[in-house]
Protein backbone atom coordinates (compact mmCIF):
# COMPACT_ATOMS: atom_id res chain seq x y z
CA UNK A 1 84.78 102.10 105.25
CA UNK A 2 84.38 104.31 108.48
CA UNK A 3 84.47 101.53 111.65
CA UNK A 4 86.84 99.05 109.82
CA UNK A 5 89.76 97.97 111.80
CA UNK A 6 93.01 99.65 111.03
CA UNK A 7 96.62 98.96 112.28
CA UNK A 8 98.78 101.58 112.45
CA UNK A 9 102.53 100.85 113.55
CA UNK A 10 105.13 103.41 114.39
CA UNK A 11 101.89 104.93 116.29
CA UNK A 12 103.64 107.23 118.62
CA UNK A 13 106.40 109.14 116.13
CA UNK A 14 105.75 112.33 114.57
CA UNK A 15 103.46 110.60 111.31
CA UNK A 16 102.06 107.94 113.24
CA UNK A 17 100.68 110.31 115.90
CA UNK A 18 98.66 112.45 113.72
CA UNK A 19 97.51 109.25 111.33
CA UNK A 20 95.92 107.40 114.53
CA UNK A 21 94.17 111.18 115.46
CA UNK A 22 92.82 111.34 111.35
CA UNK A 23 91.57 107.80 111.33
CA UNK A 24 89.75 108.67 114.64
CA UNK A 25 88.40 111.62 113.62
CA UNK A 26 87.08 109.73 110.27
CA UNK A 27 85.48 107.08 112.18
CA UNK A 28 87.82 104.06 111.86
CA UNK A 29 88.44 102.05 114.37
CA UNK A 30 92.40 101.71 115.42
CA UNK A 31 95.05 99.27 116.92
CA UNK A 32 98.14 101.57 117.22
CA UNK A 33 101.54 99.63 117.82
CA UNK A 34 104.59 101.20 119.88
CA UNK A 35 107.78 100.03 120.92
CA UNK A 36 107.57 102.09 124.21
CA UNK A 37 107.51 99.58 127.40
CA UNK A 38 104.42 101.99 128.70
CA UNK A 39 101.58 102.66 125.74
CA UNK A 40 99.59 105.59 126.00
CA UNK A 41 97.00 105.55 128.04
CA UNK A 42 94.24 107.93 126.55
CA UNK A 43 92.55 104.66 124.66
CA UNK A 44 88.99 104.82 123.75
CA UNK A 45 86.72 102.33 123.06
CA UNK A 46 88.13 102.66 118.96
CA UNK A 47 91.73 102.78 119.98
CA UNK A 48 93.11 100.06 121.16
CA UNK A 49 97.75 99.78 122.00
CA UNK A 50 100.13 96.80 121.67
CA UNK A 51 102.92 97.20 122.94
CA UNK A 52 105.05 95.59 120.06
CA UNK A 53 108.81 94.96 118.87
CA UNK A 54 109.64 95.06 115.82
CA UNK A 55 113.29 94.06 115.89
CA UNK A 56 112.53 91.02 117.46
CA UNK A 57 110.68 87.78 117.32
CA UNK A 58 106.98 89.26 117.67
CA UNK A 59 103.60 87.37 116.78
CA UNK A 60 102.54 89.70 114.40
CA UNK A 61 99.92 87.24 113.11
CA UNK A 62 97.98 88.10 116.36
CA UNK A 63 98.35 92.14 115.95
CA UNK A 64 97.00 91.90 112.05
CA UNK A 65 94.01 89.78 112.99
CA UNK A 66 91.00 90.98 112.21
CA UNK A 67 92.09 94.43 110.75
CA UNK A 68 91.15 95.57 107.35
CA UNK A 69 94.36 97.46 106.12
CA UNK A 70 97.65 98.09 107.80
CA UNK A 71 99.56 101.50 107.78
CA UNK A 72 102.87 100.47 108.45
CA UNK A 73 105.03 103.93 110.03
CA UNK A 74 107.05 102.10 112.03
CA UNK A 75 111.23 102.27 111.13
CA UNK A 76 114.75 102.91 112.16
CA UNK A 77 115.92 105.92 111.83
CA UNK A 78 118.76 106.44 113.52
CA UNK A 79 120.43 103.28 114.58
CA UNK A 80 122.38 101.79 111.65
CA UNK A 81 122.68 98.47 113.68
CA UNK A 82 118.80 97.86 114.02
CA UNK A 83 118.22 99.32 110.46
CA UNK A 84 118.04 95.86 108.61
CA UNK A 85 115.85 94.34 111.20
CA UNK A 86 113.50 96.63 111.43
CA UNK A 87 113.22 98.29 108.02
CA UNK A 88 113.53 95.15 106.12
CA UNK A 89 113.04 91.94 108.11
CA UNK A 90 110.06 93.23 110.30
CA UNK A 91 108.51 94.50 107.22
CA UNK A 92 108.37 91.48 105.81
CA UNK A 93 107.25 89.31 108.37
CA UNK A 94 104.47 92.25 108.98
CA UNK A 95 103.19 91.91 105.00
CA UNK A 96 103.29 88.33 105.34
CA UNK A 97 101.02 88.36 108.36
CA UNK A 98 98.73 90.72 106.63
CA UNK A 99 98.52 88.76 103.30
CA UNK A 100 97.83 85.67 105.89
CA UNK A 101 94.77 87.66 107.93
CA UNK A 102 93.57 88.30 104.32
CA UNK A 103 94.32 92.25 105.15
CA UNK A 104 93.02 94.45 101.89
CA UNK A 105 95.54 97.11 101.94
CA UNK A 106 98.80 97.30 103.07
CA UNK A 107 100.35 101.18 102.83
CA UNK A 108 104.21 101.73 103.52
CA UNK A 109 105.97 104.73 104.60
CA UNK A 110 109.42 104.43 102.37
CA UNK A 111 111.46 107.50 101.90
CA UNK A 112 112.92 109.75 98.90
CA UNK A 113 116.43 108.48 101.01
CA UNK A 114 115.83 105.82 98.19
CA UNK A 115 117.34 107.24 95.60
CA UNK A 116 120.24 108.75 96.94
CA UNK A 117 122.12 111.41 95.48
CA UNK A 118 120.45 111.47 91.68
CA UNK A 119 122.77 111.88 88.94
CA UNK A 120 119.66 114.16 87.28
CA UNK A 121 118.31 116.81 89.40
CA UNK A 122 114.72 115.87 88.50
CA UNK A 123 114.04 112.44 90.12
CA UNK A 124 110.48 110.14 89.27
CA UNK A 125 109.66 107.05 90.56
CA UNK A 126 111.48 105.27 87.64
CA UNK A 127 114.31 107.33 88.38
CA UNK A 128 117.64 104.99 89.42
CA UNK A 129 117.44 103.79 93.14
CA UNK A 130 120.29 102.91 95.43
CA UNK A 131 122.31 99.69 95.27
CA UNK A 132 121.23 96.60 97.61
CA UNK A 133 123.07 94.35 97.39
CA UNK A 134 125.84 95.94 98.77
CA UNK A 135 126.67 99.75 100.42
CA UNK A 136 128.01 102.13 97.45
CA UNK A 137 129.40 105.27 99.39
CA UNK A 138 129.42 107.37 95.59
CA UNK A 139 125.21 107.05 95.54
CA UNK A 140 124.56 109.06 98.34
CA UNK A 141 126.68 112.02 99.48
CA UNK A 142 125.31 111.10 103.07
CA UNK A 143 126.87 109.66 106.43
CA UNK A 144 126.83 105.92 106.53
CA UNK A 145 123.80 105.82 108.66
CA UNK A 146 121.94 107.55 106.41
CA UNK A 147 122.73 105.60 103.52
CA UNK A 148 121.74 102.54 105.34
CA UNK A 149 118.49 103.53 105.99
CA UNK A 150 117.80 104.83 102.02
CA UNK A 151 119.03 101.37 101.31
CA UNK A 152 117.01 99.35 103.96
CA UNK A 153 113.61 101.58 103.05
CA UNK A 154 114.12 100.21 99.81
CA UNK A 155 114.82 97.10 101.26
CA UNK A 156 111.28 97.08 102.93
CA UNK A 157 109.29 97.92 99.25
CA UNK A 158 110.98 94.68 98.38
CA UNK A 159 109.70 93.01 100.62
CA UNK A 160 106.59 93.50 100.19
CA UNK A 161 106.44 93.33 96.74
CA UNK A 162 108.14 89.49 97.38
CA UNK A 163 105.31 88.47 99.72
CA UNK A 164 102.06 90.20 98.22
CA UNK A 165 99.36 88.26 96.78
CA UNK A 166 95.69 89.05 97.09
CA UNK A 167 96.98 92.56 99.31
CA UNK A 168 96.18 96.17 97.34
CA UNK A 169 99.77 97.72 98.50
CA UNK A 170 101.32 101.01 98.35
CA UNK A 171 104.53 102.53 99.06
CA UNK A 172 104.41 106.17 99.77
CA UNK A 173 108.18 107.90 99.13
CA UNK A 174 107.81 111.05 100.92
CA UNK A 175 110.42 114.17 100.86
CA UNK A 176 111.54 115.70 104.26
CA UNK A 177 108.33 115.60 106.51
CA UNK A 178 107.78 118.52 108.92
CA UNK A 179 105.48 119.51 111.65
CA UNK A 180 104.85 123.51 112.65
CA UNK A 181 107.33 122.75 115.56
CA UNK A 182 110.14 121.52 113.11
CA UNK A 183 109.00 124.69 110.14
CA UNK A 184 109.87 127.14 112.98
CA UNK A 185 113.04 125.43 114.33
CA UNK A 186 115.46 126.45 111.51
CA UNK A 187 115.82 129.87 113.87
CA UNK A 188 117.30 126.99 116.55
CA UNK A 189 120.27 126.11 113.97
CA UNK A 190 123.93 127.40 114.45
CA UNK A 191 124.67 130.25 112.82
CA UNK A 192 127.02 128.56 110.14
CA UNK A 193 124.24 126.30 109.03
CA UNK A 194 121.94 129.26 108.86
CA UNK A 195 123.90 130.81 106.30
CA UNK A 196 125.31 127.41 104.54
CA UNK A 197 122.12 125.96 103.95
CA UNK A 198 119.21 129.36 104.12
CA UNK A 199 119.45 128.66 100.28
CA UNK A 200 118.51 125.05 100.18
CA UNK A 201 115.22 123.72 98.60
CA UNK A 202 113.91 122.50 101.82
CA UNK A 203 111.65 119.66 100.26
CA UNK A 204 109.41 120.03 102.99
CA UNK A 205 105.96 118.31 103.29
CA UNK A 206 103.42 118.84 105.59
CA UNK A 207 102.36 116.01 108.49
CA UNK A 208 99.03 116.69 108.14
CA UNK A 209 99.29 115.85 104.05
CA UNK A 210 101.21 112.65 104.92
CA UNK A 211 98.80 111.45 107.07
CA UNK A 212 96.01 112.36 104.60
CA UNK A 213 97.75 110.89 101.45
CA UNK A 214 98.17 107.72 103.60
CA UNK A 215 94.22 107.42 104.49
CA UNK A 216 93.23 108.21 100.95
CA UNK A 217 95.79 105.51 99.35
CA UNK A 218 94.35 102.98 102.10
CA UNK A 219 90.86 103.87 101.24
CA UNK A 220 91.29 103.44 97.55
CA UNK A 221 92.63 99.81 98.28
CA UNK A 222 90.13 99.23 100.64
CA UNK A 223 87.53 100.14 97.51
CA UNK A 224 89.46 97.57 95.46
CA UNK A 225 91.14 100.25 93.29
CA UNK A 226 94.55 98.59 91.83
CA UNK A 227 95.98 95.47 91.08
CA UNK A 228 95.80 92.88 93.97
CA UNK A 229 99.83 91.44 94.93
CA UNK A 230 100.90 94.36 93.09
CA UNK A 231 102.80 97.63 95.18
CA UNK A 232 101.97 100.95 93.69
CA UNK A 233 105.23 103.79 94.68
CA UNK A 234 104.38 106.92 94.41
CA UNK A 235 106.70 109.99 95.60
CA UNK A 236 105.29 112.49 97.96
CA UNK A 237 106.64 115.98 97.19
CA UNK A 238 105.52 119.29 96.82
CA UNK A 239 108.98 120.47 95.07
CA UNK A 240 106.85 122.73 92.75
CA UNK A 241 105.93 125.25 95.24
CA UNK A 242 106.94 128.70 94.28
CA UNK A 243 108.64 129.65 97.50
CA UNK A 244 110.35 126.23 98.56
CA UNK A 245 113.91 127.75 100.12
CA UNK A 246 114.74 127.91 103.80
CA UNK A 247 115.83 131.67 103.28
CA UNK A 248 112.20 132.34 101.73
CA UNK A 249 110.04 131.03 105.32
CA UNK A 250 113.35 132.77 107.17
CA UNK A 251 112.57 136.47 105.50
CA UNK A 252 108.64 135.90 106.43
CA UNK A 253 109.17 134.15 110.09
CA UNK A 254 111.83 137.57 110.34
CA UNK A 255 109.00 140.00 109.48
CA UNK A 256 106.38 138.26 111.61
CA UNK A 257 108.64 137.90 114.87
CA UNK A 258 111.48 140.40 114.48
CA UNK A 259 113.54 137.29 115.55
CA UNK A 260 116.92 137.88 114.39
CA UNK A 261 118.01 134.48 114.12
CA UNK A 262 115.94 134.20 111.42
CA UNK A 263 117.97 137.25 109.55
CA UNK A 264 120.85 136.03 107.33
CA UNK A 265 123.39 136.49 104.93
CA UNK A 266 122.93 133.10 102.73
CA UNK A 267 126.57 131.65 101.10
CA UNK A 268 126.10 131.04 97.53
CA UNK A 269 125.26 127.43 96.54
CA UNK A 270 128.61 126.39 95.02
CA UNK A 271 130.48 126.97 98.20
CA UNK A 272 127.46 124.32 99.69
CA UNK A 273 128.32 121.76 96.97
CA UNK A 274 132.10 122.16 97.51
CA UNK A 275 131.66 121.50 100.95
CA UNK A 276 129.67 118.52 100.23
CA UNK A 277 131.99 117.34 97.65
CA UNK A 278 135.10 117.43 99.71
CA UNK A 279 133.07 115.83 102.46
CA UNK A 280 132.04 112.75 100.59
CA UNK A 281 135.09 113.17 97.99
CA UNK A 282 133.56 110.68 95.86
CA UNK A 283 132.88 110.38 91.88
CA UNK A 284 131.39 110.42 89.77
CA UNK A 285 129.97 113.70 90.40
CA UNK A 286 126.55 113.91 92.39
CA UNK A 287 123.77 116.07 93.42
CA UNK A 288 123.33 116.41 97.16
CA UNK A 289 119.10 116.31 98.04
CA UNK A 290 118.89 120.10 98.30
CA UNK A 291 119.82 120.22 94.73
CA UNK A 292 117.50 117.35 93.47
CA UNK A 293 113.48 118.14 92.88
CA UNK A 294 111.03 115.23 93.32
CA UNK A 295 108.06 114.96 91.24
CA UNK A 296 104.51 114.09 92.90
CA UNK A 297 102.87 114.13 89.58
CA UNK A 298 102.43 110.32 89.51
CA UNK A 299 100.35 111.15 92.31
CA UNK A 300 98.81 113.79 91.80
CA UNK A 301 97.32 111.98 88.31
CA UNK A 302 96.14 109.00 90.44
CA UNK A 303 93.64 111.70 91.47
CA UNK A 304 95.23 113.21 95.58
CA UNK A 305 95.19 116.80 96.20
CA UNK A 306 97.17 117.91 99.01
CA UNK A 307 95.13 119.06 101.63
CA UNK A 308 96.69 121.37 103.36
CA UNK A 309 99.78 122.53 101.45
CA UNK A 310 103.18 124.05 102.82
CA UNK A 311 101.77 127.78 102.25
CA UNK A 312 98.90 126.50 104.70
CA UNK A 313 101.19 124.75 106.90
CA UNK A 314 103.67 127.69 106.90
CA UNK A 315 100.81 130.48 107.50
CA UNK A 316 100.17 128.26 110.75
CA UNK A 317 103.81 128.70 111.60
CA UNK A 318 104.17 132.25 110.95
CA UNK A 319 101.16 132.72 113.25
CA UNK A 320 102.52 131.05 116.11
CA UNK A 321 105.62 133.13 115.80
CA UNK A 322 103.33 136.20 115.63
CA UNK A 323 101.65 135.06 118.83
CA UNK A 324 104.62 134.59 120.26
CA UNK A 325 106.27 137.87 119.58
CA UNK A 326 103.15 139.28 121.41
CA UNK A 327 103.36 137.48 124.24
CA UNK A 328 107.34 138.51 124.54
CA UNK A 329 106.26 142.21 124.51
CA UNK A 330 103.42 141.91 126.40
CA UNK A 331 105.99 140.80 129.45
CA UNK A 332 108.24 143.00 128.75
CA UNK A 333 105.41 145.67 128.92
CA UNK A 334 104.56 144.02 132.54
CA UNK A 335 107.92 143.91 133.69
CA UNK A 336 109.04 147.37 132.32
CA UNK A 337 105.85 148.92 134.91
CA UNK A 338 106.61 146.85 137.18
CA UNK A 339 107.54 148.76 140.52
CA UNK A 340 111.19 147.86 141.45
């Protein structure tokens, strides 16, 4: 309930940012991790910063204390190196602090990176998930940093699942998670990838409905919904959406702005999946993400309801872009009067 402790880790990335502002805004109070040497310094009175890092040998019983449900954000993304500390080790050492603190809820931000590259298009969460015990290039038509983060997000759900006890825990799988900055940037591509991928299902999902599916799964636990020790996955998707291609925002962010980067001629998807193919050249055959669709039903019958939605979050984009576009003429209005 509202003025409850909560620890939120990962606290300054692109989730973990929004998440500490929704907890805030519900009435919670929050002690937000980062690895940065310098924390933030617009604390209140219910936000308090450690400065904490994960890859190394942290007391992370003394950052769970007295907090009543940990949302843990925090991850590797990009170095393959630091991957299996931090995904996997630090995840584990942070769920066994929490079980110790006797922490009700413990929510974990995995990734649909999980299950590779599907041999079925449609993917569940009982749907086969990538190897771990050892790094099998055919799973995932992805560059080996990639695949070692699918397989070390799995790694963390493990994890948990080894040390939880009396802890309500959920792992939250979501698809490719965009803010309005990243919905517009597609226009800041190259031209090649414009056209190779404007036909891709961009399984995006909103920030704002991460954050909020995060909240509600950590208040459910917090009610003493679920099965105590036991991790509930659920995928986060909204693959079902009627206009879910790049090429379909591109056509409306074209109309709105008159930007032409935003006008192009898409390839057709086979020359994609040939490309990807004799990139990865490896059997048997695969489907690369664009071509998979997540479900979020599992979800969605545990009772969420997005709430926002990509056609919200996207009507927010295109009105930026509108803005924008009337700001550009206005100074070229200014400067076309303009005596020389």
């Amino acid at each position: 309930m509202p003025d409850e402790t909560i620890l939120v880790t990962g606290a300054t990335g692109r989730i973990g940012r929004v998440v500490v502002a929704d907890l805030l805004d519900r009435g919670y109070r929050v002690r937000a991790t980062t690895s940065q040497t310098q924390p933030p310094s617009d604390s209140t009175q219910r936000l308090e910063w450690r400065q904490v890092d994960l890859s190394g040998n942290a007391d992370l019983n003394s950052v769970v204390g007295g907090c009543s449900a940990v949302l843990h954000l925090a991850a590797e993304i990009g170095k393959k190196h630091r991957m299996r500390a931090v995904n996997e080790t630090a995840t584990e050492r942070l769920a066994r602090a929490a079980e110790d603190a006797g922490v009700r809820a413990f929510c974990y931000t995995s990734s649909v990176a999980v299950y590779g590259s599907g041999r079925s298009v449609s993917i569940s969460e009982s749907s086969p998930v990538l190897s771990l015990e050892r790094d099998v290039a055919s799973e995932y038509w992805a560059l080996d940093y990639v695949r070692e983060y699918g397989r070390t997000k799995l790694a963390g759900e493990r994890a948990i699942t080894r040390v939880a006890d009396q802890m309500r825990c959920i792992a939250l799988r979501p698809t490719v998670v965009v803010d309005i900055e990243q919905i517009i940037g597609v226009r800041d591509w190259n031209i090649i990838k414009r056209m190779l991928a404007s036909h891709r299902h961009a399984h995006h999902i909103y920030v704002g409905d991460v954050s909020d599916a995060l909240i509600w799964c950590m208040e459910r636990g917090l009610a003493g919904v679920g099965e105590p020790g036991r991790v509930e996955i659920y995928n986060l998707a909204e693959d079902d959406r009627i206009t879910p291609k790049h090429i379909d925002f591109m056509r409306k962010a074209f109309a709105a702005s008159g930007d032409r980067r935003y006008r192009v001629v898409s390839v057709p998807w086979v020359v994609d999946w040939l490309h990807d193919f004799v990139r990865f050249h490896s059997l048997p055959i695969r489907n690369p993400l664009w071509r998979m669709r997540f479900s979020g039903e599992r979800l969605k019958a545990a009772g969420y309801k997005f709430k926002y939605g990509m056609e919200k979050a996207e009507q927010l984009a295109l009105a930026r872009l509108e803005k924008e576009a009337q700001m550009d003429r206005r100074a070229d209005l200014i400067g076309h009067n303009s005596p020389v």
